[in-house]
Protein backbone atom coordinates (compact mmCIF):
# COMPACT_ATOMS: atom_id res chain seq x y z
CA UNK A 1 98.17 162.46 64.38
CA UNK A 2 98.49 159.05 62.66
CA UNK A 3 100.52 160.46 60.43
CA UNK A 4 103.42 162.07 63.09
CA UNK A 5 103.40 158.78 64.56
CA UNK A 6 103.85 156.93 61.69
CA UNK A 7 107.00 159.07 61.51
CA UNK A 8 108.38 158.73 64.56
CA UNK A 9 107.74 154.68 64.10
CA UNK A 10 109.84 154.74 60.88
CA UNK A 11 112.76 156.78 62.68
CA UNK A 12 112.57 153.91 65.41
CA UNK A 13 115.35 151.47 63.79
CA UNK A 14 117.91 154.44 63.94
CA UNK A 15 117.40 155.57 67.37
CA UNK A 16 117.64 151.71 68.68
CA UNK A 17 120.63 151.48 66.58
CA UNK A 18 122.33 154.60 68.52
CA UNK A 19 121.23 153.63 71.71
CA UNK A 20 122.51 149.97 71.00
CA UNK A 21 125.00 148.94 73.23
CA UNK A 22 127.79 147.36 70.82
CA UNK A 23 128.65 144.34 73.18
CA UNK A 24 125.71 143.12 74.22
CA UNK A 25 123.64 144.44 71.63
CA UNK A 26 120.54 145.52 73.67
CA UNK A 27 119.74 149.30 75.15
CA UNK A 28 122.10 150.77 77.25
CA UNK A 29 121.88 150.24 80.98
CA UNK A 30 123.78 152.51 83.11
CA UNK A 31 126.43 153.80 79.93
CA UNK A 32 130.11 154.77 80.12
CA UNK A 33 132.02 156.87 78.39
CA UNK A 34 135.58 155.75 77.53
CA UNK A 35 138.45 158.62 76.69
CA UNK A 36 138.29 157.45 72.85
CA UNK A 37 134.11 158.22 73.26
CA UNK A 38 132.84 154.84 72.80
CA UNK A 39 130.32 154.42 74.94
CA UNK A 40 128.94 150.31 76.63
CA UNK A 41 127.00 149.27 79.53
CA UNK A 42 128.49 149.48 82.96
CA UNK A 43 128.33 145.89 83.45
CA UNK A 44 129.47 144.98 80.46
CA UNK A 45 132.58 147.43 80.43
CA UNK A 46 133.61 146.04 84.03
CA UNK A 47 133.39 142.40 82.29
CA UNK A 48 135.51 143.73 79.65
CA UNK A 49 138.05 144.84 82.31
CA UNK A 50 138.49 141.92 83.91
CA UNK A 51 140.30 140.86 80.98
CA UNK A 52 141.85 143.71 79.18
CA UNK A 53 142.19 147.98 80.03
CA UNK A 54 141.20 148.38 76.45
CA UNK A 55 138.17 149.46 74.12
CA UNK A 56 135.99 146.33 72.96
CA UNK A 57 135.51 148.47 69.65
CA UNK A 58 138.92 150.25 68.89
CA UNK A 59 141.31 148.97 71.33
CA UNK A 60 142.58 151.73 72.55
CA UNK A 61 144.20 151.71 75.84
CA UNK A 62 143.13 153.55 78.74
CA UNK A 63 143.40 153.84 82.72
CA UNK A 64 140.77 152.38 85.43
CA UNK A 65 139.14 155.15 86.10
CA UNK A 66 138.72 157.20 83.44
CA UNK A 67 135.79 155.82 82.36
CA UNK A 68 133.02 158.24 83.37
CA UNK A 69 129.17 158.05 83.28
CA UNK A 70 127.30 158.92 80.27
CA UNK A 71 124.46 160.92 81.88
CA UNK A 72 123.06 162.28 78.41
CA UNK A 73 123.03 158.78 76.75
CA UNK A 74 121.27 156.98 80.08
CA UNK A 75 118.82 159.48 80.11
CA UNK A 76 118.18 158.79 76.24
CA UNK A 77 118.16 155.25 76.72
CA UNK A 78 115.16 155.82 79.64
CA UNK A 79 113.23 157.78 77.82
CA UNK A 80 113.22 155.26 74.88
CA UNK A 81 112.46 152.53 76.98
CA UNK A 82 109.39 154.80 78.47
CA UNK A 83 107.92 155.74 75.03
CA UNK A 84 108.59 152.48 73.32
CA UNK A 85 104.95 150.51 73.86
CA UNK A 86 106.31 147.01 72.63
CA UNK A 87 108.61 144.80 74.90
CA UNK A 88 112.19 145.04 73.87
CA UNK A 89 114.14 142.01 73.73
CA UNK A 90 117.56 142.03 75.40
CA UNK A 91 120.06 139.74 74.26
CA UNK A 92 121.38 137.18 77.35
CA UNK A 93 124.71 138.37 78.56
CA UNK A 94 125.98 134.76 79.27
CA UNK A 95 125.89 134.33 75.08
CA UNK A 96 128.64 136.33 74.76
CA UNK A 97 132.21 135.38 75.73
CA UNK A 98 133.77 136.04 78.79
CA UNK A 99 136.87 137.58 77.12
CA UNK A 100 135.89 139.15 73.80
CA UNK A 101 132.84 139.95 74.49
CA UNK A 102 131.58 138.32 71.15
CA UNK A 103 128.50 136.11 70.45
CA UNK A 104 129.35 132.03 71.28
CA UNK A 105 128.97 130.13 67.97
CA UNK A 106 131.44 127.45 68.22
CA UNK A 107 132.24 124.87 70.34
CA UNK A 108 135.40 123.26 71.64
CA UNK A 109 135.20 119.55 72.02
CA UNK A 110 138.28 119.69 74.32
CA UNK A 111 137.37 121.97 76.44
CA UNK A 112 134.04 121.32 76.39
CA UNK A 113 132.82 124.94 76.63
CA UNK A 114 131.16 127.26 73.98
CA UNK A 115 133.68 129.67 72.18
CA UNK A 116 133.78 132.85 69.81
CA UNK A 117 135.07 133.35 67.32
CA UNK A 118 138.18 135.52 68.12
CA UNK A 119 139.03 132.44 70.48
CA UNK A 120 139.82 130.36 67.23
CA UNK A 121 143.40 131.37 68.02
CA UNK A 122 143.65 129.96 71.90
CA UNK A 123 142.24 126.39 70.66
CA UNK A 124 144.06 126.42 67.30
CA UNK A 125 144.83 123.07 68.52
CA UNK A 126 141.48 121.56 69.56
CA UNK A 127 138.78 119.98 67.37
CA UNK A 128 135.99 123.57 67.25
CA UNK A 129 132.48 122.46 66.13
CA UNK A 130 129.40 125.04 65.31
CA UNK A 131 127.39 124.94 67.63
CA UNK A 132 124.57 122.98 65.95
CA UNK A 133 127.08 119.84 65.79
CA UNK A 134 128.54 120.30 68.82
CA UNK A 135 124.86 120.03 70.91
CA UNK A 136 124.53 116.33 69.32
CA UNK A 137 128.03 115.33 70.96
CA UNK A 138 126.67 117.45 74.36
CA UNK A 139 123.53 114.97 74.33
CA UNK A 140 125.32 111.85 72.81
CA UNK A 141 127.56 112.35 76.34
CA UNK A 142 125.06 112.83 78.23
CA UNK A 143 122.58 110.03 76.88
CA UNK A 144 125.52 107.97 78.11
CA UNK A 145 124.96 109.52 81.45
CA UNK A 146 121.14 109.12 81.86
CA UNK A 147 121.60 105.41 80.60
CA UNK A 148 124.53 105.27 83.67
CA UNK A 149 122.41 106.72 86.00
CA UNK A 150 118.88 105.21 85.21
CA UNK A 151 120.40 101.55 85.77
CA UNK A 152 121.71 103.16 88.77
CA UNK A 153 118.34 103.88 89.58
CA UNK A 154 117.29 100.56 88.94
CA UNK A 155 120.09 99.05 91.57
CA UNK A 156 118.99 101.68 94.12
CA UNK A 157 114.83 101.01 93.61
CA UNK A 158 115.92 97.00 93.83
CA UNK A 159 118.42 97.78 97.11
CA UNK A 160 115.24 99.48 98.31
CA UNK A 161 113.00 96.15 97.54
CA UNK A 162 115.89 94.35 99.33
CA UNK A 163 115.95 96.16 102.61
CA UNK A 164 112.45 95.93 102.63
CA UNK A 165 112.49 92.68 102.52
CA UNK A 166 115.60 92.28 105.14
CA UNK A 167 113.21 93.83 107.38
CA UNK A 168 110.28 91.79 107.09
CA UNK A 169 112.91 88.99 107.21
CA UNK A 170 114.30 90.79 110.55
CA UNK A 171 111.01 90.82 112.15
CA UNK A 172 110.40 87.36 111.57
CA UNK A 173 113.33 86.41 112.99
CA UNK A 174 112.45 88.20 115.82
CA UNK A 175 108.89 86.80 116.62
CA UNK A 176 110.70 83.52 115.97
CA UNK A 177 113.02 84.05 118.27
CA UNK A 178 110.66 84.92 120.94
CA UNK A 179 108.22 82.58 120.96
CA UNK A 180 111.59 80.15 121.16
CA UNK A 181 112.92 82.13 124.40
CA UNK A 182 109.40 82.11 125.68
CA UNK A 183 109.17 78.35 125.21
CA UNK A 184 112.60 77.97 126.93
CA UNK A 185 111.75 79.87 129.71
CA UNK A 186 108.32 78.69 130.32
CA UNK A 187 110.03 75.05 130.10
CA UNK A 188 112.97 75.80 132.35
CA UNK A 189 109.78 77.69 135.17
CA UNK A 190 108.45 74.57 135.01
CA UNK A 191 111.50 72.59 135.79
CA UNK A 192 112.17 75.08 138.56
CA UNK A 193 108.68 74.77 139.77
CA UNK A 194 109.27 71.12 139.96
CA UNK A 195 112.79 71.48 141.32
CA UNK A 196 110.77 73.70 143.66
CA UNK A 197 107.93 71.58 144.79
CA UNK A 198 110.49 68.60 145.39
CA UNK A 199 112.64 70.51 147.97
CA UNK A 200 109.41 72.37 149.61
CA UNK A 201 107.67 68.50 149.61
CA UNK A 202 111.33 67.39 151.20
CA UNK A 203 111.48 70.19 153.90
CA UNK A 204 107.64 69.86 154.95
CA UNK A 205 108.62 65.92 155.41
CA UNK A 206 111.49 66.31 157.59
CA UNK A 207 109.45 69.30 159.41
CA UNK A 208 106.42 66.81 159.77
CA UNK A 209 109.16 63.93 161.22
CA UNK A 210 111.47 65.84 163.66
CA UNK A 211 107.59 67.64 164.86
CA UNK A 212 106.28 63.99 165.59
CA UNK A 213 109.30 62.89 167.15
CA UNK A 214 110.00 65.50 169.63
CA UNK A 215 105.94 65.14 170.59
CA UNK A 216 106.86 61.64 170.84
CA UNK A 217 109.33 62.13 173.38
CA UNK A 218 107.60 65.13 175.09
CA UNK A 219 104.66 62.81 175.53
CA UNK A 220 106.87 59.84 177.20
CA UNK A 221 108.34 62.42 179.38
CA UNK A 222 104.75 63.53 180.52
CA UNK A 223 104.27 60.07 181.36
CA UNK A 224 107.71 59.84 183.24
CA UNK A 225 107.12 63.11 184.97
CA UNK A 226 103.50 61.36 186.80
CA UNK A 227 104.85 57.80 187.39
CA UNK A 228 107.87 60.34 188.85
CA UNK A 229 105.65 61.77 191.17
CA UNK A 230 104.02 58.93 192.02
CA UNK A 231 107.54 56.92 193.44
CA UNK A 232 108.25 60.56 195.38
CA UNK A 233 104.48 60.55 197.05
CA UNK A 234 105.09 57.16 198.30
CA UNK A 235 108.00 57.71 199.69
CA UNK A 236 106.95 61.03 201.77
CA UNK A 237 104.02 58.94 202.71
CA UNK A 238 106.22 55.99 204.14
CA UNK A 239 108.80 58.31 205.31
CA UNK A 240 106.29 59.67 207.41
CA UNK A 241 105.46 55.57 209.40
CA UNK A 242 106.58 55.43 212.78
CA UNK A 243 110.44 53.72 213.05
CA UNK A 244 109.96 50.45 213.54
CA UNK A 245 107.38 50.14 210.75
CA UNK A 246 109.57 52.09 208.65
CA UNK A 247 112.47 49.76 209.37
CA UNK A 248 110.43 47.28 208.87
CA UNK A 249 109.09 48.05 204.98
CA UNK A 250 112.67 49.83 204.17
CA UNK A 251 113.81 46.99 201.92
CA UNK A 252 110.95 46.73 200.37
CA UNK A 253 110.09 50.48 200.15
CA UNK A 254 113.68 50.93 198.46
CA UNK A 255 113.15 48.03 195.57
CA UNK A 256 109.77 49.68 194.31
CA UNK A 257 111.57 53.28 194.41
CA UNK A 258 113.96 51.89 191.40
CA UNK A 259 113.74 53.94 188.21
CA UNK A 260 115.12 52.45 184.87
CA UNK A 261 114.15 55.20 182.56
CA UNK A 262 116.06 57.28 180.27
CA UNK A 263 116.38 61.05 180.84
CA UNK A 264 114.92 63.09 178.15
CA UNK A 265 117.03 65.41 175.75
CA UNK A 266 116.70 66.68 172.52
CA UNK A 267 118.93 64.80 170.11
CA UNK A 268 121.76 65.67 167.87
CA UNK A 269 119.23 65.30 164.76
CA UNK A 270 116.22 66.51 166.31
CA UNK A 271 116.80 70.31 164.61
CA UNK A 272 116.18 70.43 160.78
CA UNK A 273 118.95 70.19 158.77
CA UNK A 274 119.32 73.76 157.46
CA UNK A 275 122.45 72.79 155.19
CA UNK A 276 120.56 70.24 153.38
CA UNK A 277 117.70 72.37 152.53
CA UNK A 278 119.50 75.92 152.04
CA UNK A 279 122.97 75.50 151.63
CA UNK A 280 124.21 76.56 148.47
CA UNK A 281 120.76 76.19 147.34
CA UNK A 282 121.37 78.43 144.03
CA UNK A 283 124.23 76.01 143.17
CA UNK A 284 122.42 72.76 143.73
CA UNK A 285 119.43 74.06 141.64
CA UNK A 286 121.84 75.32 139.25
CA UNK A 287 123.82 71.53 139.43
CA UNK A 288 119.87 69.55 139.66
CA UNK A 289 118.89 71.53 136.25
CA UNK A 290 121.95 70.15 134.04
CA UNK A 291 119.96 67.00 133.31
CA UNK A 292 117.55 69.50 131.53
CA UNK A 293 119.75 72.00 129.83
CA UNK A 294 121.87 71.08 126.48
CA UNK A 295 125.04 72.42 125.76
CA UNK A 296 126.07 72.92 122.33
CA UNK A 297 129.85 74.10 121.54
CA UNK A 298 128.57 75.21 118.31
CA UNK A 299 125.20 76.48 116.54
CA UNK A 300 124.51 77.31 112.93
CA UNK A 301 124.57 80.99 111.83
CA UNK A 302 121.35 81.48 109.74
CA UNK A 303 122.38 84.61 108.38
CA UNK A 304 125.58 82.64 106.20
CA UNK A 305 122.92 79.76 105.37
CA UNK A 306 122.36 78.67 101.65
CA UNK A 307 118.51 79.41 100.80
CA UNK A 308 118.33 75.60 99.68
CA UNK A 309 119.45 74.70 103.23
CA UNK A 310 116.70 74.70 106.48
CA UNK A 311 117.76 75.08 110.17
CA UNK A 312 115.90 73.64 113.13
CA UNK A 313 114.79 75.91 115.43
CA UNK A 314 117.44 75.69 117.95
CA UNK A 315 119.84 76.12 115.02
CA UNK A 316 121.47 72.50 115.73
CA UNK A 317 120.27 70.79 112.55
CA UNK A 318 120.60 71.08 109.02
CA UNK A 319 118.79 69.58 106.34
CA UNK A 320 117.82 70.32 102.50
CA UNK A 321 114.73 72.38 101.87
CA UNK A 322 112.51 71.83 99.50
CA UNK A 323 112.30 74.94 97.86
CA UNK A 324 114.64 77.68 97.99
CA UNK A 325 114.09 80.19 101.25
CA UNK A 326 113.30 83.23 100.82
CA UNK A 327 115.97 84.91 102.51
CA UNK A 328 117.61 88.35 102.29
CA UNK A 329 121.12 88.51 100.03
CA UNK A 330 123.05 89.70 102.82
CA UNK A 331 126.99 89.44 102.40
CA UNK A 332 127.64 87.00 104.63
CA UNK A 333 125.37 84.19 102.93
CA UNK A 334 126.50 81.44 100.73
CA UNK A 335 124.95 81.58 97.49
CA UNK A 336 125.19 79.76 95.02
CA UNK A 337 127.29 77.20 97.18
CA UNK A 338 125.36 75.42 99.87
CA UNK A 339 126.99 76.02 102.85
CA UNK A 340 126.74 77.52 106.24
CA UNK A 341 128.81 78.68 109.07
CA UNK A 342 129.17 78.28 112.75
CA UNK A 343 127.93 81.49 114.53
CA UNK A 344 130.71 81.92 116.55
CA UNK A 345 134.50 82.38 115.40
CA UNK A 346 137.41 81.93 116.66
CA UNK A 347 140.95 83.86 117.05
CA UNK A 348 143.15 81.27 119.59
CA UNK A 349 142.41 77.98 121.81
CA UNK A 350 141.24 75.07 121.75
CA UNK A 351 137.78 74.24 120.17
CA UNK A 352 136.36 71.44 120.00
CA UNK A 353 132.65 69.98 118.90
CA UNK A 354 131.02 66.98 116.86
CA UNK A 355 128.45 66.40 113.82
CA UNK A 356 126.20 63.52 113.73
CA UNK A 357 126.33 62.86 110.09
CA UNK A 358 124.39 59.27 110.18
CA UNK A 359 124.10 57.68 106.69
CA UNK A 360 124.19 60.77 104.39
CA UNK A 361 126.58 59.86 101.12
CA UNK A 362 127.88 63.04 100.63
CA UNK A 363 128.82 66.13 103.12
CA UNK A 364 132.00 68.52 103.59
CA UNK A 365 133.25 69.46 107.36
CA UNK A 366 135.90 71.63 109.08
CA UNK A 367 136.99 75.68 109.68
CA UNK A 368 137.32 78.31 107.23
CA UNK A 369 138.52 82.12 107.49
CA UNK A 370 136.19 84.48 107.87
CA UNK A 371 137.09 86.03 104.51
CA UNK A 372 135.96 82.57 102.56
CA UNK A 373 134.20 83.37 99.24
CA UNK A 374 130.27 83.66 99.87
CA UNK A 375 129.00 84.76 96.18
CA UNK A 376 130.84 82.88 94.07
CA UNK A 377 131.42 79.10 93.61
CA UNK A 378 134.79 78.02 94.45
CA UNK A 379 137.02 74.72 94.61
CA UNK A 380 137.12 73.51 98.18
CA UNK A 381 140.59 73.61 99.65
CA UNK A 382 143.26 74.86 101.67
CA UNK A 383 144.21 76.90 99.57
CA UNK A 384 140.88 79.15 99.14
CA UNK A 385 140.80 79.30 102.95
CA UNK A 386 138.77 76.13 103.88
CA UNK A 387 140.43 73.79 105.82
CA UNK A 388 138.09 70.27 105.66
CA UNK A 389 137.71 66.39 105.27
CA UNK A 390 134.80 65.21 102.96
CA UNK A 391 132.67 62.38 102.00
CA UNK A 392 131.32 61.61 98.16
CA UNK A 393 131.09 58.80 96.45
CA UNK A 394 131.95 56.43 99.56
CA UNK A 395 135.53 57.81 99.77
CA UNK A 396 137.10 60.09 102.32
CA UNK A 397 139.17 63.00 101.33
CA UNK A 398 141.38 65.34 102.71
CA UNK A 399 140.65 68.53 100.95
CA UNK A 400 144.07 69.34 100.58
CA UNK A 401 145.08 70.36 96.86
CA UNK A 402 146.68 67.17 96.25
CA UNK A 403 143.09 65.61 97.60
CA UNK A 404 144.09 63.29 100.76
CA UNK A 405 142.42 60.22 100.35
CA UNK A 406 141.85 58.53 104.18
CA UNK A 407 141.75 55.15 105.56
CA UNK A 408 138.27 54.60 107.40
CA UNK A 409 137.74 51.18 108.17
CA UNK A 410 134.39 51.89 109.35
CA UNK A 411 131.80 54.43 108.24
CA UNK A 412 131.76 57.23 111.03
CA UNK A 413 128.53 58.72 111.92
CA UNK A 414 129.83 60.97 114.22
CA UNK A 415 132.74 63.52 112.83
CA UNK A 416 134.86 64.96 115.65
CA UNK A 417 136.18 67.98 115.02
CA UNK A 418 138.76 69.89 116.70
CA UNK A 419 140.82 73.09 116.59
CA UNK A 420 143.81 74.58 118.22
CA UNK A 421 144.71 77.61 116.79
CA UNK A 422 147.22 78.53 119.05
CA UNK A 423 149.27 75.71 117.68
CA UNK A 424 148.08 76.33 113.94
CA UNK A 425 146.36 72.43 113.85
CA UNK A 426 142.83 71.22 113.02
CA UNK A 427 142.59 67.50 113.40
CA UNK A 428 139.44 65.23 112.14
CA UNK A 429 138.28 61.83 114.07
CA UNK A 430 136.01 59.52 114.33
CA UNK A 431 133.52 60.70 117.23
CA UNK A 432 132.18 57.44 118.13
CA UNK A 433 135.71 54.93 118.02
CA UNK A 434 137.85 57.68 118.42
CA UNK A 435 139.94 57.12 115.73
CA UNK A 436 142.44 59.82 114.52
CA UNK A 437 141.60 60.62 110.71
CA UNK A 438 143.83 63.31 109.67
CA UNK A 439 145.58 66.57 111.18
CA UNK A 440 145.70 69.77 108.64
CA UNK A 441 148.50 72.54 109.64
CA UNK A 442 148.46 75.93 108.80
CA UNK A 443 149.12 79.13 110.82
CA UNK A 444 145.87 80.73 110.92
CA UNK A 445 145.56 84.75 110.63
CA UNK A 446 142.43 85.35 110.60
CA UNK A 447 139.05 84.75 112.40
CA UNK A 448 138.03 81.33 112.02
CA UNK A 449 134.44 79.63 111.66
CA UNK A 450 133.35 76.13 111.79
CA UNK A 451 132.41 75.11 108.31
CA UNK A 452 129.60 72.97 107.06
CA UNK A 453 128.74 71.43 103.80
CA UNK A 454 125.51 69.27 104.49
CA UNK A 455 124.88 68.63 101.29
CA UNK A 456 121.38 68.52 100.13
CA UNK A 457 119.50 65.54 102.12
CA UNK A 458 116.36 64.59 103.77
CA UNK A 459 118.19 63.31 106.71
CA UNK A 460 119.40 66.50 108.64
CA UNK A 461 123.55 66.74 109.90
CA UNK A 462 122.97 67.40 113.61
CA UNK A 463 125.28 69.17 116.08
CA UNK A 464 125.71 67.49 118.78
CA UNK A 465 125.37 68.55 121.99
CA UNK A 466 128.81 68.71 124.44
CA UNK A 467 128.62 67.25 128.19
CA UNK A 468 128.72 69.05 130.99
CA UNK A 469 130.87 69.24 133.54
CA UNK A 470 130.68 70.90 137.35
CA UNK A 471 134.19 71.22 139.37
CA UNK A 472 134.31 72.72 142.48
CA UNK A 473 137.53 73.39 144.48
């Protein structure tokens, strides 16, 4: 028994060999039979035929179609793979190539795809590389890659850290920002409750006044009415004296009936005065609360501040910081330039508002386009979209790129600023004389922002705030 299988073990290698297919060098799956006889896997024959109508082995032509199964040789092929114990390796189709159905040993560093060696002849002009040179370029390329993509990674785990942090920064803002509106409002209530009070304390007054003076009068005419019917009882009784007595007292009786009293009515001003109390009483609350309500043309934007600059809370003042914010590195913020924008711009009128610069040496003011540099430093002027008078070293400048200098006979402390785009001007003065400094022309295209350069000082740059005006018509 040991010894017939023995036999049949030895004969093994040349039955594999006939039931080989010759492309794809494993067993036979499914085999067809080609006019000339050769004989190759159905799947591999239909590959085959996508490219050419002839044999793999001897090239002979032949029609689609005439290939036919190979019943005999499938059935061989099954009952090999049934009686053979061991696990039979089949080679990977996608080693061969696509067109000659050959094994892929080279490769073209053009192309960048493994060839055979029949394809020598379509890349006779391209650099071909065995295989085990061409991996090492394959990986050198794509070491590039990975490098590329793991600092990449890096940007995108540090864009992460930075949104994080723009959020925590957002929700700071935002408790800010309401315990400021609370404050305001609480403040304003109590204004209002005041306001309130006042006018409640002025009606119950007049109510209390035009009350005791109508009693007043109701009680003299109370009076009147008795001493009234006292002057008619006397006279009934008289009237009723015989004739001659009655003659008699008639002068006399007619001097006491004299009555010198003034009739009772209710005067022009007894009523309230509903007009004073109620009439347009939104408006004159609204007019009564100006004394406690600022108005500021302009504010600071936060978002475009330096980190090295602090804002007051109602985003009026400016000042240095004494250690750098931490702040998200949004766009819109100057860095490393200390500046910061107004948070409103501009695309036509008039504009106008003032900066309380006091005693600090050194400070840059005026507009800027909305497309001024924010991550770079930059030469201020004109000509990089900044549109300003400045103070350093005790002498004002034009920022102009000829660099202005201006006549101040007196140190301003209060900048005026003010803008027309309409007529492409932006003129500088001195808020507190009123003195003209300089005009600076140019016809403005885009949005435009008031522009600050506080420098860095203890003493803040304020904004100050604009007067109010009420006109009716």
């Amino acid at each position: 028994m040991a010894d017939g299988m023995d036999e049949e073990m030895s004969d093994e290698p040349l039955l594999l060999q006939e039931l080989t297919c010759p492309v794809c060098q494993g067993v036979y799956r499914n085999p067809m039979l080609l006019p000339c006889t050769h004989s190759f896997c159905q799947e591999c024959l239909q590959r085959s035929m996508e490219v050419t109508n002839r044999c793999p082995i001897c090239r002979s032509e032949f029609q689609p179609g005439q290939e036919i199964m190979n019943r005999a040789l499938g059935e061989a092929c099954e009952k090999f793979m049934n009686w053979n114990p061991r696990p039979f390796h089949q080679p990977a189709r996608e080693s061969l190539c696509n067109i000659h159905l050959k094994p892929l040993e080279l490769y073209c560093e053009k192309d960048e795809e493994a060839v055979c060696v029949d394809c020598v002849s379509l890349h006779n002009t391209h650099r071909l590389w065995s295989l085990s040179k061409g991996a090492p370029i394959c990986k050198k390329e794509l070491g590039i890659k990975v490098q590329i993509f793991e600092k990449k990674l890096d940007l995108y785990k540090k864009t992460t850290h930075k949104i994080n942090s723009a959020v925590e920064h957002i929700k700071h803002q935002a408790g800010q920002a309401e315990k400021q509106i609370r404050d305001e409002f609480d403040r304003l209530r109590q204004e209002l409750f005041k306001e309130e009070s006042q006018r409640l304390h002025a009606l119950a007054t007049e109510e209390d006044e035009k009350i005791a003076a109508l009693q007043e009068l109701n009680n003299k005419t109370k009076k009147d009415i008795v001493d009234l019917k006292e002057i008619i009882d006397t006279l009934k009784k008289e009237m009723g004296n015989e004739d001659l007595p009655l003659v008699q007292n008639f002068k006399a009786i007619k001097r006491k009936a004299q009555w010198t009293g003034e009739d009772p009515c209710l005067r022009g001003e007894s009523l309230l005065n509903m007009g004073k109390h109620v009439g347009a009483l939104s408006f004159k609350i609204w007019k009564s609360m100006q004394a406690h309500v600022n108005c500021n043309p302009v504010v600071f934007d936060p978002n475009t501040a330096s980190p090295w600059l602090s804002l007051s809370e109602d985003l009026t003042g400016v000042k240095e910081s004494a250690e750098r914010l931490t702040v998200p590195d949004n766009l819109d913020r100057f860095e490393p330039c200390i500046f910061v924008l107004g948070a409103e711009g501009y695309t036509s009128g008039k504009h106008r508002w003032d900066i309380i610069v006091g005693d600090n040496p050194k400070w840059v003011l005026g507009v800027c386009n909305e497309s001024v540099a924010r991550k770079k430093k930059f030469t201020i002027s004109t000509t990089r979209g900044v549109w300003s008078i400045g103070l350093s070293k005790g002498v004002y400048t034009a920022l102009t790129p000829e660099r202005t200098e201006l006549q101040v006979q007196e140190r301003p402390e209060r900048i005026r600023i003010k803008l027309n785009i309409d007529r492409g001007e932006v003129s500088f003065w001195d808020g507190g004389t009123a003195k003209h400094l300089v005009t600076l022309k140019h016809k403005f295209t885009e949005k435009m922002f008031p522009f600050f350069g506080p420098g860095l000082h203890n003493t803040p740059v304020v904004l100050a705030p604009g007067k109010i005006a009420v006109h009716t018509s």
